[in-house]
Protein backbone atom coordinates (compact mmCIF):
# COMPACT_ATOMS: atom_id res chain seq x y z
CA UNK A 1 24.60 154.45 67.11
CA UNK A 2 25.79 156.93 64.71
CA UNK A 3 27.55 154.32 62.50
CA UNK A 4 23.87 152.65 62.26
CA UNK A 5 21.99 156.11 61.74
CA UNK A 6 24.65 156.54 58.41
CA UNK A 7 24.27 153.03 57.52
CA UNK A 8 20.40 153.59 57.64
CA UNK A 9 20.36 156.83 55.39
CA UNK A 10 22.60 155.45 52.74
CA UNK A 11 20.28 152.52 52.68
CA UNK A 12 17.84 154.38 52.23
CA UNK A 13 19.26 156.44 49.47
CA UNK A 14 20.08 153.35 47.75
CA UNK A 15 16.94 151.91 47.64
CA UNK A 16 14.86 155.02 46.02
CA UNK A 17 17.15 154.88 43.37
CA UNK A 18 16.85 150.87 42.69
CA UNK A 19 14.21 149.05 42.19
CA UNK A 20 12.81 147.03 44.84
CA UNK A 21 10.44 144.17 43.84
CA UNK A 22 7.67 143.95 47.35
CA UNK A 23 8.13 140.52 49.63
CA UNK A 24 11.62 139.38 48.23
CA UNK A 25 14.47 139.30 49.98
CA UNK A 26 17.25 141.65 49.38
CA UNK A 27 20.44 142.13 50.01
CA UNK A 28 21.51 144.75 52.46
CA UNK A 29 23.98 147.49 50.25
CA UNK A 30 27.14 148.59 52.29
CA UNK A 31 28.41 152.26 52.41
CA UNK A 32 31.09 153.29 50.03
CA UNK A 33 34.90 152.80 51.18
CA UNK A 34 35.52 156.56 51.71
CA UNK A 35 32.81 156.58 54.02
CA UNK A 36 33.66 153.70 55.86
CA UNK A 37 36.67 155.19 56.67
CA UNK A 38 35.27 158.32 57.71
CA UNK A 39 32.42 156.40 60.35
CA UNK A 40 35.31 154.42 61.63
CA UNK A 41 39.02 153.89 60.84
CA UNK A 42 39.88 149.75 61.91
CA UNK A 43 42.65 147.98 60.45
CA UNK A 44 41.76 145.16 58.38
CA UNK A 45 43.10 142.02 60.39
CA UNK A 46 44.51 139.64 57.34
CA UNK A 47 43.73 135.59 58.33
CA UNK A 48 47.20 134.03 57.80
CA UNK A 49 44.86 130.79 57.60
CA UNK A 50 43.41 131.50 54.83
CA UNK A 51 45.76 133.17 51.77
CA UNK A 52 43.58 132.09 48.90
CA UNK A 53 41.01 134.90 48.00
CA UNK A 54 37.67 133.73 47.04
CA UNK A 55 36.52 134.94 43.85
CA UNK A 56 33.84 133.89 41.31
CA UNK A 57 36.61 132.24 39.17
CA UNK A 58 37.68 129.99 41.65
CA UNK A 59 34.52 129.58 44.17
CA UNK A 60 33.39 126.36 42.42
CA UNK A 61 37.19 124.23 42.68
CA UNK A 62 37.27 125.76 46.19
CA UNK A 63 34.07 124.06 47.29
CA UNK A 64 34.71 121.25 45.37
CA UNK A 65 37.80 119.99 46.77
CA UNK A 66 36.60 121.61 50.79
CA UNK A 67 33.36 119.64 50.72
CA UNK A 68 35.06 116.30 50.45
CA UNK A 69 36.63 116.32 53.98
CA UNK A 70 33.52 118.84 55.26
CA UNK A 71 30.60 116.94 54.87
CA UNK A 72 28.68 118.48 58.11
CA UNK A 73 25.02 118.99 57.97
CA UNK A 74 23.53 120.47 60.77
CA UNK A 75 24.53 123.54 62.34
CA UNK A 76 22.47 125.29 65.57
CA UNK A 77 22.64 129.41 65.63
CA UNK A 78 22.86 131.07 68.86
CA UNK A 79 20.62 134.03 69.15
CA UNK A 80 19.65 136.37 72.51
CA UNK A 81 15.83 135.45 71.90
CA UNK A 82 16.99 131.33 71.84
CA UNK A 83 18.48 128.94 69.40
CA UNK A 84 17.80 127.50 65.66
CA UNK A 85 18.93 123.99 65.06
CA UNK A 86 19.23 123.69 60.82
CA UNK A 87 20.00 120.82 58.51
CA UNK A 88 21.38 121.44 54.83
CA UNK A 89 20.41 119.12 52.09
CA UNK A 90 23.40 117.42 50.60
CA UNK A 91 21.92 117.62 47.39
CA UNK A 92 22.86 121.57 47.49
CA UNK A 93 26.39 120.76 47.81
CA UNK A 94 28.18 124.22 46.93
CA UNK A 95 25.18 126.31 49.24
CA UNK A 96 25.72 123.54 51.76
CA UNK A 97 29.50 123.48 51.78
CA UNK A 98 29.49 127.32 51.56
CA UNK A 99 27.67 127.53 54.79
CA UNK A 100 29.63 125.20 56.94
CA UNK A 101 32.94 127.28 55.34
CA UNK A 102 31.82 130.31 56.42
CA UNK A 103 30.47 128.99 60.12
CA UNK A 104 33.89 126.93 60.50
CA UNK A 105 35.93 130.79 59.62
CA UNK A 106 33.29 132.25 62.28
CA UNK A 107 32.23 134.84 59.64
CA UNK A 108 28.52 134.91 61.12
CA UNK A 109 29.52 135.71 64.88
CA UNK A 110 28.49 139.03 65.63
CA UNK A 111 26.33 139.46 62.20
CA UNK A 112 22.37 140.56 62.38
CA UNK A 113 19.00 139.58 61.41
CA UNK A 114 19.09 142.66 59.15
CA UNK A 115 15.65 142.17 57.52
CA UNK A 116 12.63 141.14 59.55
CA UNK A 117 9.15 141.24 58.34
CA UNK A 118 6.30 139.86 60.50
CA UNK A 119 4.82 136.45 58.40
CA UNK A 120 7.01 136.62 55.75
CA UNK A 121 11.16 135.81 56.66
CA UNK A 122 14.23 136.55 59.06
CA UNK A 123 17.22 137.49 56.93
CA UNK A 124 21.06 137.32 58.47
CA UNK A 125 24.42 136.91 57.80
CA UNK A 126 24.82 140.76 57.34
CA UNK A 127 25.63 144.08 59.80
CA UNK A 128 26.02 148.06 59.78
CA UNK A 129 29.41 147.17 61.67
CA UNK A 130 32.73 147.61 59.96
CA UNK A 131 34.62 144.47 61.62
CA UNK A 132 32.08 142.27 59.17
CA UNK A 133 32.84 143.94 56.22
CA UNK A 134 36.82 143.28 57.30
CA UNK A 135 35.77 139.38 57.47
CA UNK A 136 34.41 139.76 53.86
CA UNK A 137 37.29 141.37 52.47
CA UNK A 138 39.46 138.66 54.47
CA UNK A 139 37.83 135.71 52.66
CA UNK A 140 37.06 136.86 48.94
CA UNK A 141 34.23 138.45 47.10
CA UNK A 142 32.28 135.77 44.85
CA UNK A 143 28.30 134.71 43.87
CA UNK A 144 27.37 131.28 44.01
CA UNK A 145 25.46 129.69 41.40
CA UNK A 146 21.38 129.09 41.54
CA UNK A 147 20.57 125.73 42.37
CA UNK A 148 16.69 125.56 41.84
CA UNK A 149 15.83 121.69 40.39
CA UNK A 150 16.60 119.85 43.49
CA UNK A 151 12.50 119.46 44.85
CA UNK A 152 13.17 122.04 47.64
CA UNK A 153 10.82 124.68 48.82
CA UNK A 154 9.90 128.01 49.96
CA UNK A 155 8.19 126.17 53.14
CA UNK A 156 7.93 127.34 56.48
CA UNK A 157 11.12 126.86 58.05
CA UNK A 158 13.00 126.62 54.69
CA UNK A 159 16.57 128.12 54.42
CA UNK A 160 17.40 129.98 51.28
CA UNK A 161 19.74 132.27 50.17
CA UNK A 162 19.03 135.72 48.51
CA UNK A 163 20.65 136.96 44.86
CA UNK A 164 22.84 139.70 44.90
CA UNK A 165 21.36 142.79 44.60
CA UNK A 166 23.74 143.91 41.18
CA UNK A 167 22.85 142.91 37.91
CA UNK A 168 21.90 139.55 37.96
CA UNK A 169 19.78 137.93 35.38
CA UNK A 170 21.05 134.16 36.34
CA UNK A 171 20.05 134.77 39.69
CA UNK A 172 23.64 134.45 41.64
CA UNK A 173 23.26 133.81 45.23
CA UNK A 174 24.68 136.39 47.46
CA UNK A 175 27.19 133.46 49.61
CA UNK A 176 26.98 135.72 52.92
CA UNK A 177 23.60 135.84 53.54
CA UNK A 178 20.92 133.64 53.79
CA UNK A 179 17.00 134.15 55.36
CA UNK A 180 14.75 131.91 56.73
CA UNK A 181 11.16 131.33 55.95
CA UNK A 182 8.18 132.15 58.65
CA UNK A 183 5.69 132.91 56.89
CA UNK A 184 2.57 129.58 57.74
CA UNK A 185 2.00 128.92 55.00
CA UNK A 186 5.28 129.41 52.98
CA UNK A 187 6.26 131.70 50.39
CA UNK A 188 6.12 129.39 47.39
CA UNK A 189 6.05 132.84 44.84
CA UNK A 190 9.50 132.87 45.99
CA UNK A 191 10.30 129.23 44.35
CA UNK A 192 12.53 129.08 41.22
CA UNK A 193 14.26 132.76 42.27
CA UNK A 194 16.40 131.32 45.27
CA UNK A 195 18.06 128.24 46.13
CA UNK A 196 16.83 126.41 49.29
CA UNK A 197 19.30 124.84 50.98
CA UNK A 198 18.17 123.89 54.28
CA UNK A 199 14.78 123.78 56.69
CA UNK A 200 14.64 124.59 60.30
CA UNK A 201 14.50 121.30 62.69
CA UNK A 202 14.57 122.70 65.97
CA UNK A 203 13.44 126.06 67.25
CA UNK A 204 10.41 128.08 65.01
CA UNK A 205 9.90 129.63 68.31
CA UNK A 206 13.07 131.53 68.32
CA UNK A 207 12.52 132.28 64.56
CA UNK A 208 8.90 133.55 65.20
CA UNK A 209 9.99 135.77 68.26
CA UNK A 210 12.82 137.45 66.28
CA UNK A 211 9.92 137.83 63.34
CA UNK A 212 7.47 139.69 66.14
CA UNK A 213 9.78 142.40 67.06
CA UNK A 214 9.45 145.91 66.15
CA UNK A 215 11.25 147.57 62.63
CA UNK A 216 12.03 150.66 61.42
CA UNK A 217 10.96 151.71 57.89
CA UNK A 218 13.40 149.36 55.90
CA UNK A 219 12.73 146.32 58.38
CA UNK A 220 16.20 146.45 60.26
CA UNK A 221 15.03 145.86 64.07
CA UNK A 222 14.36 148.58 66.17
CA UNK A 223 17.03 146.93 68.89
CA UNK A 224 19.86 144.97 66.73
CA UNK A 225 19.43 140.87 67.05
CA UNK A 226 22.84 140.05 66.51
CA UNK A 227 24.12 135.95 65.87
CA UNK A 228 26.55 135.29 68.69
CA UNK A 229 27.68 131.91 67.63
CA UNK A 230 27.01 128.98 64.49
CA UNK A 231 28.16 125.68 66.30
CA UNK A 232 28.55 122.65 63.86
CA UNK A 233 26.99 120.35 65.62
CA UNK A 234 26.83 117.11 63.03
């Protein structure tokens, strides 16, 4: 609890001092390493499975040469308020083979729904708890590149994936995160500013129950919703 209420304050800190452009998603900024250290001292597990560091100079080969022997496309995410069956387009390969990387290293077990706003999106793959920002460190730190032309949309039930919040004018999308349409209607404004990747198959109820519940002034939930598992299931 006190890890969260210093997560929340630097949040908010950081966000009266950026500029925040209304109903877009953003990407949640982590606390600085000294104070990470101070919340809570955990030693960083190293993955002896995976040596290679992701970086943005070698993201592209990486994905590349791991989508040719990965080509999975639907994936179901285990949540307490029910499940979310998803299919990626294979016409996003490097968003698509990004995904089923991370979900194969298990990097979204025990991650949030960190942004929720009622008729608008869900947005995961982040948390205010140290052990995720050990699993980033563990795999690399790297942008992928916009993939707009494909004839994807903001629809409801779309999966896209937000830019990182540092200077960005090609629109780099931040690999860890990704948030999920729920808005009716769609949120087509959002079209030609992140990549869609996937749509929802199975399981808009679970997405619009996690959408109803209660925020706090920077639309974390009031009571976390954490991912327990990402099962490949195709």
């Amino acid at each position: 609890m006190f890890q969260k209420i210093i997560f929340t304050f630097l949040s908010l800190l950081a966000l009266y001092s950026c500029k925040r452009v209304d109903d877009k998603p953003i990407t949640k900024i982590e606390p600085s390493e000294e104070l990470k250290v101070e919340i809570i001292k955990e030693e960083i597990i190293e993955d002896p499975k995976n040596d290679l560091k992701l970086t943005d100079e070698n993201i592209i080969e990486f994905l590349y040469e791991f989508e040719k022997n990965n080509k999975e496309n639907k994936v179901r995410i285990y949540t307490d308020f029910g499940q979310i069956e998803i299919l990626l387009y294979n016409n996003t390969p490097y968003h698509r083979s990004n995904f089923i990387f991370l979900a194969k290293k298990k990097y979204f077990e025990g991650t949030q729904f960190y942004r929720v706003i009622n008729n608008f999106v869900i947005q995961a793959g982040n948390s205010d708890n140290i052990s995720v920002s050990n699993k980033r460190k563990n795999i690399g730190k790297y942008l992928l590149p916009n993939d707009f032309n494909k004839g994807h949309f903001h629809k409801r039930g779309a999966i896209s994936m937000p830019s990182s919040s540092l200077d960005n004018p090609y629109k780099m999308a931040s690999p860890f995160e990704f948030f999920i349409v729920q808005k009716k209607d769609g949120a087509n404004h959002l079209d030609g500013n992140y990549t869609v990747f996937g749509e929802v198959i199975k399981g808009m109820d679970t997405v619009d129950r996690i959408a109803s519940i209660p925020t706090d002034e920077i639309d974390w939930p009031i009571n976390n919703v954490y991912i327990n598992k990402v099962e490949i299931i195709d």
